[in-house]
Every structure is written in structure tokens, then in C-alpha cells.
PDB file of N, CA and C in Angstrom:
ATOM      1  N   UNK A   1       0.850  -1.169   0.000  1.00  0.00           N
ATOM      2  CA  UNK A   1       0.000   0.000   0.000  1.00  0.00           C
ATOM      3  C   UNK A   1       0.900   1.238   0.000  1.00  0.00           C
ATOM      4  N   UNK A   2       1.172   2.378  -0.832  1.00  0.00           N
ATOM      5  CA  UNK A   2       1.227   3.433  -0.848  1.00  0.00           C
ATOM      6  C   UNK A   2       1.411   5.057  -0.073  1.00  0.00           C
ATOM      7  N   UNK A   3       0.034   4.386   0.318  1.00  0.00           N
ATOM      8  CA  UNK A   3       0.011   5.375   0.926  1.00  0.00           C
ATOM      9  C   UNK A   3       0.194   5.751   2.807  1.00  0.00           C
ATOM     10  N   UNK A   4       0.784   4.047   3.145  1.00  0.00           N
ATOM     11  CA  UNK A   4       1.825   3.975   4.252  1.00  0.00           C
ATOM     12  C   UNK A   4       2.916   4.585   4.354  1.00  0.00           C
ATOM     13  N   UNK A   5       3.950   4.387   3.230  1.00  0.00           N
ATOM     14  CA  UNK A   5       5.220   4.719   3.164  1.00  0.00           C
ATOM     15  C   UNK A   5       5.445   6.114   3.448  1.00  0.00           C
ATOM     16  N   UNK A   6       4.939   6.997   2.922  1.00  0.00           N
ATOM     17  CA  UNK A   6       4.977   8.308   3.524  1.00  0.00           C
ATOM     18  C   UNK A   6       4.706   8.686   5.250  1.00  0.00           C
ATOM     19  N   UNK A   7       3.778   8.021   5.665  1.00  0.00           N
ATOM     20  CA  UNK A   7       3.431   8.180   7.046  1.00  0.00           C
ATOM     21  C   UNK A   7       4.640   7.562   7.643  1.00  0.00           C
ATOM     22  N   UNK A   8       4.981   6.584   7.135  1.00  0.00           N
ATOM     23  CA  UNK A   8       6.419   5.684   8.146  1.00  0.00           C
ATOM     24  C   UNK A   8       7.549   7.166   8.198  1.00  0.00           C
ATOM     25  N   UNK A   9       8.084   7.571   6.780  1.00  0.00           N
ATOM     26  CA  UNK A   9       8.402   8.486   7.229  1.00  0.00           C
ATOM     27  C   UNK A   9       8.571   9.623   7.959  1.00  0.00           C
ATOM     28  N   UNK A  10       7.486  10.484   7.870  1.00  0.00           N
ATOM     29  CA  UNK A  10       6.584  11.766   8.371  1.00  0.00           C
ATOM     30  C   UNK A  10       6.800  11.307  10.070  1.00  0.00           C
ATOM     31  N   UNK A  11       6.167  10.214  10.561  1.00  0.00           N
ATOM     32  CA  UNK A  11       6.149  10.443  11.778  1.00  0.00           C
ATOM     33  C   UNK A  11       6.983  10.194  12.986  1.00  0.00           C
ATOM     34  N   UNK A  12       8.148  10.223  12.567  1.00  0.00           N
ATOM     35  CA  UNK A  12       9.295  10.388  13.683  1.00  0.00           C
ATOM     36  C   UNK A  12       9.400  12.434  14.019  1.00  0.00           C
ATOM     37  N   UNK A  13       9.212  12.511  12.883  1.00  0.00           N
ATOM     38  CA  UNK A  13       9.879  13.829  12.818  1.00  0.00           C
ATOM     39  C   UNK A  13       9.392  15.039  13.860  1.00  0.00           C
ATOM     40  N   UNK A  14       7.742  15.351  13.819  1.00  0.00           N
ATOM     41  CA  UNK A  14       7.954  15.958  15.277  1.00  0.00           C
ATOM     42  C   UNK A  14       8.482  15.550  16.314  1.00  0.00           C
ATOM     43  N   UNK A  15       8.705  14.139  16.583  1.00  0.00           N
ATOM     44  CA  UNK A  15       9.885  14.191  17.839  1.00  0.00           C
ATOM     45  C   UNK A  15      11.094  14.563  17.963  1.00  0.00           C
ATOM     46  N   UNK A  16      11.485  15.022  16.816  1.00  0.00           N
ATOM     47  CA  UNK A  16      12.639  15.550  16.135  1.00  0.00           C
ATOM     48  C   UNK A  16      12.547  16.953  16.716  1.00  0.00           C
ATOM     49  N   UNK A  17      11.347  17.530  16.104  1.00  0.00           N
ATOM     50  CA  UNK A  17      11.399  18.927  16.200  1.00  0.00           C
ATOM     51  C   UNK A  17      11.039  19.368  17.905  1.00  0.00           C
ATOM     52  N   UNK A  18      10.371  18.278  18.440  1.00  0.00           N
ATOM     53  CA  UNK A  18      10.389  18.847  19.924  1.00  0.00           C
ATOM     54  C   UNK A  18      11.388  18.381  20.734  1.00  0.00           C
ATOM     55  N   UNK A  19      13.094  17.616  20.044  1.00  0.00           N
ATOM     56  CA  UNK A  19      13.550  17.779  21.008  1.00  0.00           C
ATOM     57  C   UNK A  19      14.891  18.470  20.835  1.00  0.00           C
ATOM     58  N   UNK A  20      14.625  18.979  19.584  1.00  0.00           N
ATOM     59  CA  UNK A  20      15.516  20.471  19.356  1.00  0.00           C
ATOM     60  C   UNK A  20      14.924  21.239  19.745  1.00  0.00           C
ATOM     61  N   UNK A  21      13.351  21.698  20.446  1.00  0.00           N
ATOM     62  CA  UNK A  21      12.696  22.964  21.232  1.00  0.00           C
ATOM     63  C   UNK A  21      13.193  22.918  22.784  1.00  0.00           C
ATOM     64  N   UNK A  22      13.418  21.167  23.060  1.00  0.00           N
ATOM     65  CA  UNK A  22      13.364  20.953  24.158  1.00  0.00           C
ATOM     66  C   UNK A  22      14.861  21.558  24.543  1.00  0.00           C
ATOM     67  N   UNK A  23      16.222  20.880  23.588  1.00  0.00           N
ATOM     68  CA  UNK A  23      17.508  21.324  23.862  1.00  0.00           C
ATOM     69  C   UNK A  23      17.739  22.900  24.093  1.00  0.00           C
ATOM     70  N   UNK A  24      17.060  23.333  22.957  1.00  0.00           N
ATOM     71  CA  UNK A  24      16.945  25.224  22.827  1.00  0.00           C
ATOM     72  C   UNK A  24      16.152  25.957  24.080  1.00  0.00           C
ATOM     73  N   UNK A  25      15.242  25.705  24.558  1.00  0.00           N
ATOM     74  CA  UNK A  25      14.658  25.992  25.636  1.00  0.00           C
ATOM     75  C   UNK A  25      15.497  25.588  26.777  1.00  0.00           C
ATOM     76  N   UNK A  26      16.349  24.757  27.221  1.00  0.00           N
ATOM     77  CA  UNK A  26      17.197  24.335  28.013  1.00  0.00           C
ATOM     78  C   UNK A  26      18.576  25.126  28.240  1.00  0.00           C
ATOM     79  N   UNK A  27      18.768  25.761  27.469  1.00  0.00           N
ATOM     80  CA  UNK A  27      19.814  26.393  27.007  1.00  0.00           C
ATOM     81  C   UNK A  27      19.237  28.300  27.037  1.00  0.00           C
ATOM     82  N   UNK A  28      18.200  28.314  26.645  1.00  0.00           N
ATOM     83  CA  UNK A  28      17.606  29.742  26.813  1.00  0.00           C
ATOM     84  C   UNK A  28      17.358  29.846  28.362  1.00  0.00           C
ATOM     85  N   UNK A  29      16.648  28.705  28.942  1.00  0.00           N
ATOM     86  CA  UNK A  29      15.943  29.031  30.645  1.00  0.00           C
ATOM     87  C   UNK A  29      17.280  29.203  31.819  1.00  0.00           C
ATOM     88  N   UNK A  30      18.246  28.678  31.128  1.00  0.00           N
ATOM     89  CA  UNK A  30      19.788  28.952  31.769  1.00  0.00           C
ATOM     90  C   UNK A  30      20.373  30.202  31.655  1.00  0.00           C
ATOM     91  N   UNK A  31      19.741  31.015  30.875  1.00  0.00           N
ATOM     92  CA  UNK A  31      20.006  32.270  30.314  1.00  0.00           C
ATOM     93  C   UNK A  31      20.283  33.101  31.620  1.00  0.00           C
ATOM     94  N   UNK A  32      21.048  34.228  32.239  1.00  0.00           N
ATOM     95  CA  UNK A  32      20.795  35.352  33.092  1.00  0.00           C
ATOM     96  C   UNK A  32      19.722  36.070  32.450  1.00  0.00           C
ATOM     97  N   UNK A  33      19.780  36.514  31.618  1.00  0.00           N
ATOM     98  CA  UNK A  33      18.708  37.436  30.934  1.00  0.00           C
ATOM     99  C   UNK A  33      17.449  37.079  30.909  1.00  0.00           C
ATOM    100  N   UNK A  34      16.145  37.786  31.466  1.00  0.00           N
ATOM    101  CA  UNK A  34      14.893  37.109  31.710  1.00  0.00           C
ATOM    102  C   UNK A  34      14.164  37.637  30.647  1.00  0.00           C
ATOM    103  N   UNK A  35      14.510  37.952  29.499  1.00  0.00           N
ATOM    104  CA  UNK A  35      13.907  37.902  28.251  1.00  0.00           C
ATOM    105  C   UNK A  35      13.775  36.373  27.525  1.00  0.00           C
ATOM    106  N   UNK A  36      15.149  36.204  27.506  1.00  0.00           N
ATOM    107  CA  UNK A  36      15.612  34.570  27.334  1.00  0.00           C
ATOM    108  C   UNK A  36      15.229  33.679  28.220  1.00  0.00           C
ATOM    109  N   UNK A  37      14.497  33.868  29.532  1.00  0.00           N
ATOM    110  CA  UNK A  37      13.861  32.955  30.133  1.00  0.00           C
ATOM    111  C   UNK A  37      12.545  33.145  29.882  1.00  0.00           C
ATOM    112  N   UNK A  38      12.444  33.923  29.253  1.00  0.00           N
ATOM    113  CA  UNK A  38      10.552  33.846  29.117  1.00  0.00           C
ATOM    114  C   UNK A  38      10.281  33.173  27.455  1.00  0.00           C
ATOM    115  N   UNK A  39      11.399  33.384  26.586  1.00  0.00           N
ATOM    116  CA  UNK A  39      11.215  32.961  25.260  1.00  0.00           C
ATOM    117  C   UNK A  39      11.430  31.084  25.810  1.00  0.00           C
ATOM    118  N   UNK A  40      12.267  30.890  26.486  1.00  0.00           N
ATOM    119  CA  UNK A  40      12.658  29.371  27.168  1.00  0.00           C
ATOM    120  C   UNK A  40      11.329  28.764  27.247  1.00  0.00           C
ATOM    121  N   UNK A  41      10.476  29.597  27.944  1.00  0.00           N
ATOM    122  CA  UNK A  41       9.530  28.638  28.712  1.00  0.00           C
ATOM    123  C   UNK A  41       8.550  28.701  27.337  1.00  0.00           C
ATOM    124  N   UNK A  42       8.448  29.803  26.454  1.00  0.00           N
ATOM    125  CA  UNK A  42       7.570  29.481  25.278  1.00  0.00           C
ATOM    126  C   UNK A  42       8.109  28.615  24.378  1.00  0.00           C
ATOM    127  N   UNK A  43       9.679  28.388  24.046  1.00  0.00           N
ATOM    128  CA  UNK A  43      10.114  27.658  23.333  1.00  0.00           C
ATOM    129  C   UNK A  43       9.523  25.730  24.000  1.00  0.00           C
ATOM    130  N   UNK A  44       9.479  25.954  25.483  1.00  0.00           N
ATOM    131  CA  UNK A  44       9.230  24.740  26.373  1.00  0.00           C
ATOM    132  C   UNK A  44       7.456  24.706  25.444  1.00  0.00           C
ATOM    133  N   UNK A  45       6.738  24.784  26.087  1.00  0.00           N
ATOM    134  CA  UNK A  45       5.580  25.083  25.655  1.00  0.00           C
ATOM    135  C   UNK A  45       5.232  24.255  24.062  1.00  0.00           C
ATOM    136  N   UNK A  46       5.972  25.008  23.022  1.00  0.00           N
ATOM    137  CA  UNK A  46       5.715  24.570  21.739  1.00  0.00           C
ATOM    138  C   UNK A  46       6.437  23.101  21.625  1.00  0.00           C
ATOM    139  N   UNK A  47       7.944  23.055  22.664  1.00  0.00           N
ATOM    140  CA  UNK A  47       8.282  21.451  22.220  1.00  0.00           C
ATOM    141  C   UNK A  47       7.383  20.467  22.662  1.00  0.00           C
ATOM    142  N   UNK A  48       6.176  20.679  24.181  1.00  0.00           N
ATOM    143  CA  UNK A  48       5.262  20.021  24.455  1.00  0.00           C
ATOM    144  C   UNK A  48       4.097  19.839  23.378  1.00  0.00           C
ATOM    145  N   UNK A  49       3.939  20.618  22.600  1.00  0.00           N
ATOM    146  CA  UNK A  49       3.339  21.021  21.319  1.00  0.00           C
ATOM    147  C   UNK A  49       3.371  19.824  20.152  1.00  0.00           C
ATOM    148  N   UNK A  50       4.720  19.338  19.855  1.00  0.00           N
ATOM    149  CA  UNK A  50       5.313  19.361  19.210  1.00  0.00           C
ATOM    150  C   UNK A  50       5.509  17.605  19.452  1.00  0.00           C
ATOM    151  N   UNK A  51       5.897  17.388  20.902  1.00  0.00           N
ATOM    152  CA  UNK A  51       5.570  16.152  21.102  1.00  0.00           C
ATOM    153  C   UNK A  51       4.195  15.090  21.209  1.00  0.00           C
ATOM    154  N   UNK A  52       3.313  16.244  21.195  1.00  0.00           N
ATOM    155  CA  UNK A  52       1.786  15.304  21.573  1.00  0.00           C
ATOM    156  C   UNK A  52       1.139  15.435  20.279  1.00  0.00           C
ATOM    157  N   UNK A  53       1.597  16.361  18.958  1.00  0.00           N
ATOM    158  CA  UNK A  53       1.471  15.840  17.876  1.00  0.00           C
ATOM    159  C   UNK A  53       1.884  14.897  17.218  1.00  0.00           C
ATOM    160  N   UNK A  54       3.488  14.574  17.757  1.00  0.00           N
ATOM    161  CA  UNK A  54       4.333  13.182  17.377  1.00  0.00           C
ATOM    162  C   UNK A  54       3.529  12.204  18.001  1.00  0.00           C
ATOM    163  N   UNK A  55       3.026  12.301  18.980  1.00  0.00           N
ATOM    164  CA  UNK A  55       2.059  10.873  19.621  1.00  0.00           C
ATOM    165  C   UNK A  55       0.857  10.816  18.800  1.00  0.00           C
ATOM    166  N   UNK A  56       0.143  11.403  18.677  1.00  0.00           N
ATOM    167  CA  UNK A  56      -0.790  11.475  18.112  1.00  0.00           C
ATOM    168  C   UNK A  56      -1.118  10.774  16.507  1.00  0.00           C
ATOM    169  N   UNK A  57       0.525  11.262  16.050  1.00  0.00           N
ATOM    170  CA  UNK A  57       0.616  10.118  14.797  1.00  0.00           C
ATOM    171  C   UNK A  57       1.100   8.994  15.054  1.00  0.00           C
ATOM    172  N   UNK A  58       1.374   8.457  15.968  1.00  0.00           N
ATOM    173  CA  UNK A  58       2.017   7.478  16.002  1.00  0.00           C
ATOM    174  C   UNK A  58       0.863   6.335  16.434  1.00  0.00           C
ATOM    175  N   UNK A  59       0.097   7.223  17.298  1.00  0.00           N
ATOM    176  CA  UNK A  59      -1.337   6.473  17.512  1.00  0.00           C
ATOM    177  C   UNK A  59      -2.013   5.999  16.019  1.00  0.00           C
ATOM    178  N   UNK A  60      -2.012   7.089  15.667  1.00  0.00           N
ATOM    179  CA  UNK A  60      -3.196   6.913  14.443  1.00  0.00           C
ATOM    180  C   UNK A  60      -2.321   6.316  13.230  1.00  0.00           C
ATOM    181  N   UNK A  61      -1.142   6.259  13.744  1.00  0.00           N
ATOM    182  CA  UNK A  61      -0.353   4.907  12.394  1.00  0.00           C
ATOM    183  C   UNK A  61      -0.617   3.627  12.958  1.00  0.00           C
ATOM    184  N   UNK A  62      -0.475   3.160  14.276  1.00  0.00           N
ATOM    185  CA  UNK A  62      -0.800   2.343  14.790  1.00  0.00           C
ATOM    186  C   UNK A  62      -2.053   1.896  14.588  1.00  0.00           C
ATOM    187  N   UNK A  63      -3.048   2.542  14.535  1.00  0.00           N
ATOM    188  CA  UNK A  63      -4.449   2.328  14.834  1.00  0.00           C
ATOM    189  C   UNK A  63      -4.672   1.632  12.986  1.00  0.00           C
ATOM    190  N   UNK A  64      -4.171   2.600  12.057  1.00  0.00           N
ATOM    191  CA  UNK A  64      -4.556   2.168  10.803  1.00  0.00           C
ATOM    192  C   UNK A  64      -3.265   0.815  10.542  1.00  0.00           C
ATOM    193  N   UNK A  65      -2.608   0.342  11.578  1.00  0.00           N
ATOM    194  CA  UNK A  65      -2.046  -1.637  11.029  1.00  0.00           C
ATOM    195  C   UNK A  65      -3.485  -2.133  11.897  1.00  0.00           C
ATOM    196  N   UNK A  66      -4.128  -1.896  12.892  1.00  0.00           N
ATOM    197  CA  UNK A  66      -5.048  -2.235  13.400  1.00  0.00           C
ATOM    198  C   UNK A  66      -6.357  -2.960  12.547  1.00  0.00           C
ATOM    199  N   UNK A  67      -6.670  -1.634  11.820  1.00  0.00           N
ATOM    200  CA  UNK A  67      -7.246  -2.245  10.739  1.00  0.00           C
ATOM    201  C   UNK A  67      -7.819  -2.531   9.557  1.00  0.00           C
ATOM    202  N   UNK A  68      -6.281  -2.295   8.940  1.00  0.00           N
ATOM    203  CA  UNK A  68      -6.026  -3.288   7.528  1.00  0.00           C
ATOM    204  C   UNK A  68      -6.249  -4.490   7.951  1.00  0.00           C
ATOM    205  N   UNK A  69      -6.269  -5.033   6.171  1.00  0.00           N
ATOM    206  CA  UNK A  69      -6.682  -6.404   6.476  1.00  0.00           C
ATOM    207  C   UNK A  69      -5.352  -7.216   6.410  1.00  0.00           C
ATOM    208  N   UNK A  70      -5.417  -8.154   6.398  1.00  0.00           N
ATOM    209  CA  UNK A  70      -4.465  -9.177   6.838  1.00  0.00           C
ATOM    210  C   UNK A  70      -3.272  -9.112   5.609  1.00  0.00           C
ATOM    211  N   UNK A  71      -3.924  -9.636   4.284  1.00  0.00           N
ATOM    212  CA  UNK A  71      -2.883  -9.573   3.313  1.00  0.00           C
ATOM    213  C   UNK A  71      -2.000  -7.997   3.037  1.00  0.00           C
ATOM    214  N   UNK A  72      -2.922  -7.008   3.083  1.00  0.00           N
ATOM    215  CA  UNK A  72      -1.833  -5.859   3.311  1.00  0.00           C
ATOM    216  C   UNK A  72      -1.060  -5.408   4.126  1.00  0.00           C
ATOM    217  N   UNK A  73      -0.974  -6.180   5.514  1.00  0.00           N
ATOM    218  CA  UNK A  73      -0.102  -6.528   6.550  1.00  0.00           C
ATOM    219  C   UNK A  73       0.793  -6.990   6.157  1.00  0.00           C
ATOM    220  N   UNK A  74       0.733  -8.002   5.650  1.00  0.00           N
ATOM    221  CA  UNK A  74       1.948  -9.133   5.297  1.00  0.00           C
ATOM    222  C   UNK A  74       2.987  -8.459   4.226  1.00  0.00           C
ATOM    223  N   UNK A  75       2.470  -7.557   2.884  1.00  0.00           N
ATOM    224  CA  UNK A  75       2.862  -6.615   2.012  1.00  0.00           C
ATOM    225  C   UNK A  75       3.989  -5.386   2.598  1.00  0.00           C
ATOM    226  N   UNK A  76       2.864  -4.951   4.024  1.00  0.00           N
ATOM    227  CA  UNK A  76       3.790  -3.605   4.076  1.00  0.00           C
ATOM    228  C   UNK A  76       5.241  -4.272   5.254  1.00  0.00           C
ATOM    229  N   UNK A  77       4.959  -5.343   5.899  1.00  0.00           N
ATOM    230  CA  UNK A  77       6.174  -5.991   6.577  1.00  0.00           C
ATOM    231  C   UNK A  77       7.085  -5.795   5.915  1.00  0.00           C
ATOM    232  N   UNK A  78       7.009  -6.353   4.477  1.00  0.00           N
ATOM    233  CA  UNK A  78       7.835  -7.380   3.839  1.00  0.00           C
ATOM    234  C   UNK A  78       9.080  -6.238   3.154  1.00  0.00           C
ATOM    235  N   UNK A  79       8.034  -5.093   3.030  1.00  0.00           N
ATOM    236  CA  UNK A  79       9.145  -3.856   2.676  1.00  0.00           C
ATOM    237  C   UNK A  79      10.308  -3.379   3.012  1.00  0.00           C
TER     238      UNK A  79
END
């Protein structure tokens, strides 16, 4: 099927992107400057963002091997 292969890809990647928010925010909230601690905690904010969209696909990739049918199981393994 097709139109798996793209999703296998696609959904690592916000965990990607929230845990370069997470490193950057870690690095800003250490800041002396409380400009840079307030951008920290928004940068924090969006990597939480960022991660519960990565779950969210990962659910709903999960959910669609759930249920396909059997022979297109065996197809997208085999890839």
C-alpha cells in the first residue's frame, strides 16, 4: 500500500522537532537574561506542542495496522 510509506516516514519527525525545542529551551531558561527565560519557557511550551502531535501520529499509524486487512499486513512488513 502506498500510501503507508509516507506516514512511516513523516512520523518520527515531530519528535525531532520537539527535542531540538526541548535542547533550545534548556539552554535559553539557563540564560541570566529574563527575556531569554521567558522565550525558554515558550520555546518549552511549543516542544510540548510538538511532542503530543508526534504521539498522536504514532497512535493513528498504529491504529490504521489495526485495521487493515491481513494480506496488506503481510505486504507492508515485507518492505
Amino acid at each position: 500500500m502506498a500510501s503507508e510509506r509516507p506516514l512511516r516516514f513523516w512520523s518520527p519527525l515531530p519528535f525531532v522537532c520537539a527535542t531540538v525545542a526541548f535542547v533550545l529551551s534548556g539552554h535559553l531558561l539557563t540564560s541570566v537574561d529574563r527575556q531569554d527565560r521567558s522565550d525558554g519557557l515558550i520555546l518549552l511550551g511549543s516542544g510540548l506542542i510538538c511532542f503530543s502531535i508526534g504521539c498522536v501520529c504514532r497512535t493513528s499509524w498504529g491504529i490504521s495496522f489495526a485495521h487493515a486487512r491481513r494480506d496488506e499486513v503481510g505486504t507492508l512488513q515485507n518492505d
